[in-house]
C-alpha atoms as a PDB file:
ATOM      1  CA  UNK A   1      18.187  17.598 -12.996  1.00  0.00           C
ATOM      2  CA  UNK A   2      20.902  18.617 -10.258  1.00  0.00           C
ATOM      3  CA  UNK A   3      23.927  20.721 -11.695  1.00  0.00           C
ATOM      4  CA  UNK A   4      26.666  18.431 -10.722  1.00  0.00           C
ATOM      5  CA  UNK A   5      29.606  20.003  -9.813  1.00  0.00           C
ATOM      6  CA  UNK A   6      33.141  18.441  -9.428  1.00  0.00           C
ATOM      7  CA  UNK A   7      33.942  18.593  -5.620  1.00  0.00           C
ATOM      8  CA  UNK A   8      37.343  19.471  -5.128  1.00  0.00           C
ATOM      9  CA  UNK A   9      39.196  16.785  -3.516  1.00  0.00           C
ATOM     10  CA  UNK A  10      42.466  16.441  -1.649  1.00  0.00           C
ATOM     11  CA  UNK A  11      44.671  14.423  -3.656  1.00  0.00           C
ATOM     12  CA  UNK A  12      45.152  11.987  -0.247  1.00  0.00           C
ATOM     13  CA  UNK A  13      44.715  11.998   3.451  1.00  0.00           C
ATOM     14  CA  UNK A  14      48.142  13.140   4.146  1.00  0.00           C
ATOM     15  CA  UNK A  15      49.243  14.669   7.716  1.00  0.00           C
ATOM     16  CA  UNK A  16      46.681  18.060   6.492  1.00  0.00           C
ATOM     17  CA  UNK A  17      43.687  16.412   7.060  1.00  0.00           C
ATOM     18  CA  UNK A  18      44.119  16.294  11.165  1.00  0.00           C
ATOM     19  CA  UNK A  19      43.604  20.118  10.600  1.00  0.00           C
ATOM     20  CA  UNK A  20      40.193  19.822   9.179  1.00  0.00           C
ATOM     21  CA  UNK A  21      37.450  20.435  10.956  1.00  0.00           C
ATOM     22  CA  UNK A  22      34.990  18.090  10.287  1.00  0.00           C
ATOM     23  CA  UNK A  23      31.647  18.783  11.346  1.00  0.00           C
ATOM     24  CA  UNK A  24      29.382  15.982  13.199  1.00  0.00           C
ATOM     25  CA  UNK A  25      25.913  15.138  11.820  1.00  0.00           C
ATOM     26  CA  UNK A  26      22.884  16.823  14.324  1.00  0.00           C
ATOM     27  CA  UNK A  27      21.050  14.233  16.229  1.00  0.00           C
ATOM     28  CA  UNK A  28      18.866  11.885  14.409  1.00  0.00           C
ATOM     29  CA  UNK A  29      20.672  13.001  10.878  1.00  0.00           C
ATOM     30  CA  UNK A  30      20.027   9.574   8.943  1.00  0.00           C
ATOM     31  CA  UNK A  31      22.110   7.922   6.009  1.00  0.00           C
ATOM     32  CA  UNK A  32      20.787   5.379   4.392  1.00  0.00           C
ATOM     33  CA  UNK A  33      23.918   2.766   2.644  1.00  0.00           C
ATOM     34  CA  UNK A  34      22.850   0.728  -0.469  1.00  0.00           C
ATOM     35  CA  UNK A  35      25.813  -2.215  -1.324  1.00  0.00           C
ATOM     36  CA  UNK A  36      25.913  -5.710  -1.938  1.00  0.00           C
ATOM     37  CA  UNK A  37      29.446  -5.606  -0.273  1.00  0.00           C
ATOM     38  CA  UNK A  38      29.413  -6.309   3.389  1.00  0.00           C
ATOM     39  CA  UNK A  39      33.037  -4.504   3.711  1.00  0.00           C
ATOM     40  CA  UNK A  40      31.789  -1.504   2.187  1.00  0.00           C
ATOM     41  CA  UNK A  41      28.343  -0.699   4.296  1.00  0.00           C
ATOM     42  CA  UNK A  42      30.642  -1.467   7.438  1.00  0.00           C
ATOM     43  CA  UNK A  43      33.298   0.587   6.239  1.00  0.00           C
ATOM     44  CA  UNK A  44      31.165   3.679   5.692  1.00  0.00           C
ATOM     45  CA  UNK A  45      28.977   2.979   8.728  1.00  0.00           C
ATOM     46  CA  UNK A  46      32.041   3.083  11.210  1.00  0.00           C
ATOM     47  CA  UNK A  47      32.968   5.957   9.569  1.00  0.00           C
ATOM     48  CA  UNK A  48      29.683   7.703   9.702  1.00  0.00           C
ATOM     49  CA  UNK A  49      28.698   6.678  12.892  1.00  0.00           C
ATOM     50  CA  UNK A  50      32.205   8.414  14.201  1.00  0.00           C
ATOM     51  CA  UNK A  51      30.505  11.590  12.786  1.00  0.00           C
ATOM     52  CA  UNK A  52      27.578  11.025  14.593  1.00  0.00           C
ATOM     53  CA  UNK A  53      24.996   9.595  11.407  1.00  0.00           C
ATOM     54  CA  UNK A  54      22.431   7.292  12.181  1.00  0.00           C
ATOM     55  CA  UNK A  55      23.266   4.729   9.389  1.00  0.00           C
ATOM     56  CA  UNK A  56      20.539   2.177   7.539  1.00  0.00           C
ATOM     57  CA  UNK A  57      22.118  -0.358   5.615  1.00  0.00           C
ATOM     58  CA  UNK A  58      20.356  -2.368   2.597  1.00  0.00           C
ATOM     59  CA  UNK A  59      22.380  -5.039   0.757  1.00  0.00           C
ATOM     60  CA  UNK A  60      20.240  -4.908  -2.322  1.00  0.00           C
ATOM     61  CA  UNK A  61      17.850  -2.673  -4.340  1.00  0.00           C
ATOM     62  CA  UNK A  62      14.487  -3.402  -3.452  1.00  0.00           C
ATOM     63  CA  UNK A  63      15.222  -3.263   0.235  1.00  0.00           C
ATOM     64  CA  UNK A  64      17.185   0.204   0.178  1.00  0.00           C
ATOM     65  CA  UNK A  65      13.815   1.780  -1.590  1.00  0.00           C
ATOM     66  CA  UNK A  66      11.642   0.375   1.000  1.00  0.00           C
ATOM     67  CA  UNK A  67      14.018   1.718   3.600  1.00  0.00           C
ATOM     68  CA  UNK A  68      13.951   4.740   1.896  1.00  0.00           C
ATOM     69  CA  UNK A  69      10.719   5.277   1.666  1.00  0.00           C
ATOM     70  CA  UNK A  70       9.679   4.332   5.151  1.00  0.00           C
ATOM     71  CA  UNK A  71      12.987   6.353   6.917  1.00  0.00           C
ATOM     72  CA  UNK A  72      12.971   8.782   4.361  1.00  0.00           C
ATOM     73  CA  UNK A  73      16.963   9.174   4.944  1.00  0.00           C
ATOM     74  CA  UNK A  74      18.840  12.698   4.784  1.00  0.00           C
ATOM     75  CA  UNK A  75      21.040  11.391   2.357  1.00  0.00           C
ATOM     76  CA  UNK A  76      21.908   7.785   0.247  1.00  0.00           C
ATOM     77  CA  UNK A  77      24.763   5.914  -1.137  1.00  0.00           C
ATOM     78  CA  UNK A  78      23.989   3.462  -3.537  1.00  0.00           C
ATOM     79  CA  UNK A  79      25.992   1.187  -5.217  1.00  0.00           C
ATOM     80  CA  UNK A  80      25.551   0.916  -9.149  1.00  0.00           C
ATOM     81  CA  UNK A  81      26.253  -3.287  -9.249  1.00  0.00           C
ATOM     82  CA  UNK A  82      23.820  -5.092  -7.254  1.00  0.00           C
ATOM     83  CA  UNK A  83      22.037  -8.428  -7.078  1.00  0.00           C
ATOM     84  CA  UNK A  84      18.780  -8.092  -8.829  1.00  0.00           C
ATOM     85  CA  UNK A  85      17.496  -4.485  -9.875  1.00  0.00           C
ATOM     86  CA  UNK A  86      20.649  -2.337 -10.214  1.00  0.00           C
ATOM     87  CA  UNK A  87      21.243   1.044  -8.976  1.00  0.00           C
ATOM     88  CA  UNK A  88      20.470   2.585 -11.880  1.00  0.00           C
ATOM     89  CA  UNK A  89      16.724   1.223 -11.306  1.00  0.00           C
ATOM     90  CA  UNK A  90      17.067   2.001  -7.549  1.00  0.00           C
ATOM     91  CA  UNK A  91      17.953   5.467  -8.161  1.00  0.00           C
ATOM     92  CA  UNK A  92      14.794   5.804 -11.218  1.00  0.00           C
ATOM     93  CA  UNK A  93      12.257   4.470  -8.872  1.00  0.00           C
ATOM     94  CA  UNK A  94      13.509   7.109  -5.927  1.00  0.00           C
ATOM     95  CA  UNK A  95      14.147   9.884  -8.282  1.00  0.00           C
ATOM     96  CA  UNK A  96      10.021   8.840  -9.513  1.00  0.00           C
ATOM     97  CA  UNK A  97       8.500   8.685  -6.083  1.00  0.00           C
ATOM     98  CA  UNK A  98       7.211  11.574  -4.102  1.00  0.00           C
ATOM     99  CA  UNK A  99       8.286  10.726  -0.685  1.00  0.00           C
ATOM    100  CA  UNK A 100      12.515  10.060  -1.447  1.00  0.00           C
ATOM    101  CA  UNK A 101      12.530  12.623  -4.990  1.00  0.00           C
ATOM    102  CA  UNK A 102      14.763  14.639  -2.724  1.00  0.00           C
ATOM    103  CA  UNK A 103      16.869  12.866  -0.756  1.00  0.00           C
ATOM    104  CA  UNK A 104      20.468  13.575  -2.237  1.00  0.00           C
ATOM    105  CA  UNK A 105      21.728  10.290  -3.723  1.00  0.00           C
ATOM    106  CA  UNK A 106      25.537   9.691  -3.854  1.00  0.00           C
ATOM    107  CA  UNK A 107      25.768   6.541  -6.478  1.00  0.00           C
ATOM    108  CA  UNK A 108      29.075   4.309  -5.455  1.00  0.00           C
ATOM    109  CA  UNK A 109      30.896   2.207  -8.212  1.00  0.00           C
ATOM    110  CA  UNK A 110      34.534   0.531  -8.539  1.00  0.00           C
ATOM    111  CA  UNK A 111      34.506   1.591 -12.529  1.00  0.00           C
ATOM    112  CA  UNK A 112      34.875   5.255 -12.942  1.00  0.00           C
ATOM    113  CA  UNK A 113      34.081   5.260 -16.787  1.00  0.00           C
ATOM    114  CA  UNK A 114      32.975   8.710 -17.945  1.00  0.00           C
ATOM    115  CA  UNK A 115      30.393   6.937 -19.806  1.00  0.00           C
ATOM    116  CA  UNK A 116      28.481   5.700 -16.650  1.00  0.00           C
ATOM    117  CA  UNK A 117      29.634   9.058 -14.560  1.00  0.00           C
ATOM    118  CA  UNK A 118      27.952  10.816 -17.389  1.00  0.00           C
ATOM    119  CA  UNK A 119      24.929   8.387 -17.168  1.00  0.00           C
ATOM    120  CA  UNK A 120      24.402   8.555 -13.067  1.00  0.00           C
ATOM    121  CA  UNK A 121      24.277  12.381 -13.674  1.00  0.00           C
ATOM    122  CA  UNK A 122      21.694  12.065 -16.140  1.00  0.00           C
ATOM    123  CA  UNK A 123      19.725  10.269 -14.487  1.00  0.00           C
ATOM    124  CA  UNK A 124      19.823  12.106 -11.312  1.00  0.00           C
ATOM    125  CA  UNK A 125      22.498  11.387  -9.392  1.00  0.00           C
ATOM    126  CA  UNK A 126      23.373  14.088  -7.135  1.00  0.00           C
ATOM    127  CA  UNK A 127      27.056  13.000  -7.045  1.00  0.00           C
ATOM    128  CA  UNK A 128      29.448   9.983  -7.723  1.00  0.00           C
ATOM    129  CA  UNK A 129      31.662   8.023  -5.659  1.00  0.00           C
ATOM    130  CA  UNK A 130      34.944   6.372  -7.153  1.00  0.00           C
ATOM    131  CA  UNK A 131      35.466   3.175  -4.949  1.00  0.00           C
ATOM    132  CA  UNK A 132      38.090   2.704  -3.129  1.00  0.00           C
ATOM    133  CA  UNK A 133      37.350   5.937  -1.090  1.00  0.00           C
ATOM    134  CA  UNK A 134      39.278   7.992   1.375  1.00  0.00           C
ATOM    135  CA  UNK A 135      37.348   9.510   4.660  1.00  0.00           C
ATOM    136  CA  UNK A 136      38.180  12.819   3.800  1.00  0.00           C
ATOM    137  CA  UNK A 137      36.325  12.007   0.412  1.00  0.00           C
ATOM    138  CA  UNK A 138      33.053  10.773   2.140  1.00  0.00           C
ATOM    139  CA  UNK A 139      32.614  13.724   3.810  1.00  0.00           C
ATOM    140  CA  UNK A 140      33.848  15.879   1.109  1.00  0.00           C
ATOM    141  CA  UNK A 141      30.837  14.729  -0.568  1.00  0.00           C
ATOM    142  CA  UNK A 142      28.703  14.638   2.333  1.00  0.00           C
ATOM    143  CA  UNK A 143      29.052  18.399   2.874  1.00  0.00           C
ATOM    144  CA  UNK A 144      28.813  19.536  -0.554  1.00  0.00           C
ATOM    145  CA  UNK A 145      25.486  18.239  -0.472  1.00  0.00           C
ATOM    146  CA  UNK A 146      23.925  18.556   3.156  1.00  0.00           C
ATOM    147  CA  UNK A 147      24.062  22.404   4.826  1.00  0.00           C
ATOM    148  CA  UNK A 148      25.200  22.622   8.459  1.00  0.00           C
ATOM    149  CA  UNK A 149      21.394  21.864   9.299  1.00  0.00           C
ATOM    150  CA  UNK A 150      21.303  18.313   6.819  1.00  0.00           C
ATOM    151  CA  UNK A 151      19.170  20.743   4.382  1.00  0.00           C
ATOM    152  CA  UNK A 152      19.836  19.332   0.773  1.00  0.00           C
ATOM    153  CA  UNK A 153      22.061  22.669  -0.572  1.00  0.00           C
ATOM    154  CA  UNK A 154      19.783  22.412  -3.664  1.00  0.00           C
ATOM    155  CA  UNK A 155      16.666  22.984  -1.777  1.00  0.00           C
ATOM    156  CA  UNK A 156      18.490  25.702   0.315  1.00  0.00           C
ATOM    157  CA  UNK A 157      19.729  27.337  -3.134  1.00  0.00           C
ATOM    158  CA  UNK A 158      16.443  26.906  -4.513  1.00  0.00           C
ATOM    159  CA  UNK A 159      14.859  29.031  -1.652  1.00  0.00           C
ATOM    160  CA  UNK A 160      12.779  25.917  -0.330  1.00  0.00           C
ATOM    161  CA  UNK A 161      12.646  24.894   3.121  1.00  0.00           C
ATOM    162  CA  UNK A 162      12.287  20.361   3.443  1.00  0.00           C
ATOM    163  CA  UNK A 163       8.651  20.748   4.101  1.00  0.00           C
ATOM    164  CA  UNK A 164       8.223  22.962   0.777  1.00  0.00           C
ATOM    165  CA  UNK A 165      10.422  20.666  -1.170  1.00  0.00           C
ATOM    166  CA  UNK A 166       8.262  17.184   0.071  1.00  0.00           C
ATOM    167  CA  UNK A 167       4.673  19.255  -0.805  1.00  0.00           C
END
């Protein structure tokens, strides 16, 4: 199970964050967005795709795993409340299979109850997402997850390079 850190956040996107540097995603760096809302898979794929991501979008469960498992993306968000299987399910049957056991998963939810933070971590989430959500927190999250090469920082930590990790 991933040690879940808090990721330290700015409080809000005040005049500071101009002076970031954000980094943009390498060519072909995939991200894979799992929501029943249609305002929240376009609002993270314009601001992805201004960082350069590739974005997938799934409006349900059972079509973000089979996207997942055929574009095996560098990374996921995945909504907790969906029509039919929930993302707890979702992230249990991509946790389970071989082929997306390491994509980092970042679950997404309007209710920030410990009780289901605590839950998402326990059952493998590799982060969680309070909606509503700033820029500055996507990519917050984003990088304390994915290495300047998309590399999942566990697998880099862990010594394992992608093609070790999928063996």
């Amino acid at each position: 199970m991933p040690d879940l850190a808090p990721v330290a956040l700015p409080e809000h996107d005040g005049p500071e964050r101009r002076n970031r540097v954000r980094r943009n995603a390498p060519a072909g760096t995939r991200v894979l967005v799992v929501d029943d809302s249609a305002t929240i898979v376009a609002l993270l794929k314009r601001m992805l795709q201004q960082n350069n991501y590739e974005v997938l979008e799934a409006f349900d469960a059972e079509n973000g795993i089979e996207i997942a498992r055929r574009e095996v993306p560098d990374l996921i968000f995945l909504d907790i409340v969906l029509p039919g299987m929930d993302g707890f399910n979702a992230l249990r049957t991509l946790r389970r299979d071989p082929i997306t056991k390491n994509v980092p998963i970042i679950m997404i939810s309007g209710n920030a109850q410990a009780t289901e933070q605590f839950y998402v971590q326990r059952i493998g989430a590799d982060d969680f997402m309070k909606k509503p959500f700033s820029r500055a927190e996507v990519f917050n999250r984003i990088e304390a997850l994915l290495d300047e090469d998309n590399i999942p920082r566990h697998q880099r930590r862990s010594g394992r390079a992608p093609a070790e990790a999928d063996a």
